[in-house]
C-alpha atoms as a PDB file:
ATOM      1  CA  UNK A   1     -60.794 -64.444-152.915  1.00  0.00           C
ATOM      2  CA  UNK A   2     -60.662 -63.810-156.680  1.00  0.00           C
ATOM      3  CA  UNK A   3     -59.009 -67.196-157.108  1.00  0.00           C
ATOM      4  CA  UNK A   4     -61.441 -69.041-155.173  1.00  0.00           C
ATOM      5  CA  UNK A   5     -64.516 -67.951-156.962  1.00  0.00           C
ATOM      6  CA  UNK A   6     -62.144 -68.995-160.342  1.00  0.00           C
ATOM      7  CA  UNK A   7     -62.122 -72.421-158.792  1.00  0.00           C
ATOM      8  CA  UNK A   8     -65.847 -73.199-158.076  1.00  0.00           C
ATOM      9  CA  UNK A   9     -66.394 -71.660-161.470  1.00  0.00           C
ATOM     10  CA  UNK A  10     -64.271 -73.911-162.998  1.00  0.00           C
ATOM     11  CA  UNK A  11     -65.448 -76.977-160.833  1.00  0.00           C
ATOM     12  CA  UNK A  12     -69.052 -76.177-161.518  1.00  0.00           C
ATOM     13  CA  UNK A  13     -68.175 -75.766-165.600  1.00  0.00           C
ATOM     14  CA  UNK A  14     -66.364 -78.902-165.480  1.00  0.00           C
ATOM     15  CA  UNK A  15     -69.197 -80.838-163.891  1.00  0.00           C
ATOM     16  CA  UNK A  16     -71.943 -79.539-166.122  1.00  0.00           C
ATOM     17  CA  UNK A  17     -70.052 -80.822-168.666  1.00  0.00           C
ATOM     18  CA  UNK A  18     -69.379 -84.495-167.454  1.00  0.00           C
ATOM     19  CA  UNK A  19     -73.795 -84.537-166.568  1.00  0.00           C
ATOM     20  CA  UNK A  20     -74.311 -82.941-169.504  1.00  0.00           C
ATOM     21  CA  UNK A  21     -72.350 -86.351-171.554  1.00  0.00           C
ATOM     22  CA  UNK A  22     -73.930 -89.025-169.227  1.00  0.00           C
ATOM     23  CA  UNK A  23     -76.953 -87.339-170.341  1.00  0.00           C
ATOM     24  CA  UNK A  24     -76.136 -87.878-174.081  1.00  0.00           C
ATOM     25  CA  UNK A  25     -74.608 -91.288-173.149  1.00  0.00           C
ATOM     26  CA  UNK A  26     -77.847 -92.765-171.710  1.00  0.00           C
ATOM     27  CA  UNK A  27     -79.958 -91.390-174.863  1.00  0.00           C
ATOM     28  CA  UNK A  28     -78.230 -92.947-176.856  1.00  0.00           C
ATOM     29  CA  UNK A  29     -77.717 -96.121-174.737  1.00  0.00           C
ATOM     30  CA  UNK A  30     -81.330 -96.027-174.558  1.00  0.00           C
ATOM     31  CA  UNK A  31     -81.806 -95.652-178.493  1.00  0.00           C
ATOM     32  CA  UNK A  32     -79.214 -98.831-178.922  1.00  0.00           C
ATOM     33  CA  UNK A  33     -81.072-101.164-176.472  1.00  0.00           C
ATOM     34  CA  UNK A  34     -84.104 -99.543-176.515  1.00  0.00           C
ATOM     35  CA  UNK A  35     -85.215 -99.090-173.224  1.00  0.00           C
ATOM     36  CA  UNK A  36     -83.583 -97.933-170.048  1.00  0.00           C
ATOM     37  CA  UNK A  37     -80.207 -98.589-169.537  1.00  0.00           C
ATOM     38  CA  UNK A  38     -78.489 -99.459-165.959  1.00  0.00           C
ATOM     39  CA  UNK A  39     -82.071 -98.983-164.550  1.00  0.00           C
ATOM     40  CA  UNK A  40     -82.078 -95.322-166.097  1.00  0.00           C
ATOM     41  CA  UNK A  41     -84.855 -94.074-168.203  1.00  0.00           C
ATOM     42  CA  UNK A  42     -83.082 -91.001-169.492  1.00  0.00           C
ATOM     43  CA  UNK A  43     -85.613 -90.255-172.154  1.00  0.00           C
ATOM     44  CA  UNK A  44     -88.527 -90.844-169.690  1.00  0.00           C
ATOM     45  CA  UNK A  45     -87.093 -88.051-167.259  1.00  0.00           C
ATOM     46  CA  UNK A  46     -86.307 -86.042-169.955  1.00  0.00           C
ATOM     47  CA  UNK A  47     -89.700 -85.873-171.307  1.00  0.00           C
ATOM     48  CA  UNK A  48     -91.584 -85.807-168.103  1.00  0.00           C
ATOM     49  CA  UNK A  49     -89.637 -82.509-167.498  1.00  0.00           C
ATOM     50  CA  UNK A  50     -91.001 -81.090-170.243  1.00  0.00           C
ATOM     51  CA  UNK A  51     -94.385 -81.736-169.668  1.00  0.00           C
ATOM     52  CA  UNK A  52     -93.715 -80.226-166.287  1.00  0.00           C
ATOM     53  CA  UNK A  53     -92.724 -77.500-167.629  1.00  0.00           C
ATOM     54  CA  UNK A  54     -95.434 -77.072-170.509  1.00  0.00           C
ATOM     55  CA  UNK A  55     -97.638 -77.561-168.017  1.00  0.00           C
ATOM     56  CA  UNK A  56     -96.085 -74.535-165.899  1.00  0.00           C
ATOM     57  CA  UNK A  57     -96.986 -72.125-168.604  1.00  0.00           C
ATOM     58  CA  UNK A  58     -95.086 -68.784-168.569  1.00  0.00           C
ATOM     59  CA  UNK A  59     -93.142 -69.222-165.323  1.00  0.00           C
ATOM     60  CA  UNK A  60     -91.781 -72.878-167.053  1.00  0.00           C
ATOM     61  CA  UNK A  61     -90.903 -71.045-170.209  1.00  0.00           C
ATOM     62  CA  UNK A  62     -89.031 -68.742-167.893  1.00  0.00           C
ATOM     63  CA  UNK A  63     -87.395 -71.703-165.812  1.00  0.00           C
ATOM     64  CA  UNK A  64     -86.303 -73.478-169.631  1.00  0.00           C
ATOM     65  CA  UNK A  65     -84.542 -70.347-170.355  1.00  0.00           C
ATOM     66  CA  UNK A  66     -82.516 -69.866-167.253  1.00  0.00           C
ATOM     67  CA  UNK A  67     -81.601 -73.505-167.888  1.00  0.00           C
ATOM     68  CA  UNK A  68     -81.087 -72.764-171.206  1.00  0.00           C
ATOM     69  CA  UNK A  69     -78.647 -70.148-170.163  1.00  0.00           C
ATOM     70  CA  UNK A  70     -76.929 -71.936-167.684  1.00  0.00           C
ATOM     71  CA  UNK A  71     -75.956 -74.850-169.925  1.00  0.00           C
ATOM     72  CA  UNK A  72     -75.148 -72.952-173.017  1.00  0.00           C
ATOM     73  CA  UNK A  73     -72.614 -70.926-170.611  1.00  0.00           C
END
């Protein structure tokens, strides 16, 4: 059971970090050709979850820092 849990630890690690490059990838695609790229405003969803979130008050400072957390992991 041990080695299960390993497995969707590892699998959930590894995935994080593949989103967490197509997420650098398409700001910087989106720098180069200055707008969205493949139909994919990166930026745009990146800033309208922060707003979201400023707009949440504490409990959105509390949801940054779990994701915080989760990503820095």
């Amino acid at each position: 059971m041990d080695n299960a849990w390993r497995m969707i630890n590892d699998l959930v690690s590894n995935l994080t970090s593949v989103i967490i490059g197509l997420l650098g990838l398409g700001i910087v695609g989106a720098l180069a050709f200055g707008g969205p790229v493949l139909g994919l405003d990166v930026i745009g969803s990146i800033t309208e979850l922060v707003e979201t979130l400023a707009g949440m008050g504490v409990v959105g400072l509390l949801v940054l820092a779990i994701l915080y957390s989760v990503v820095n992991r």
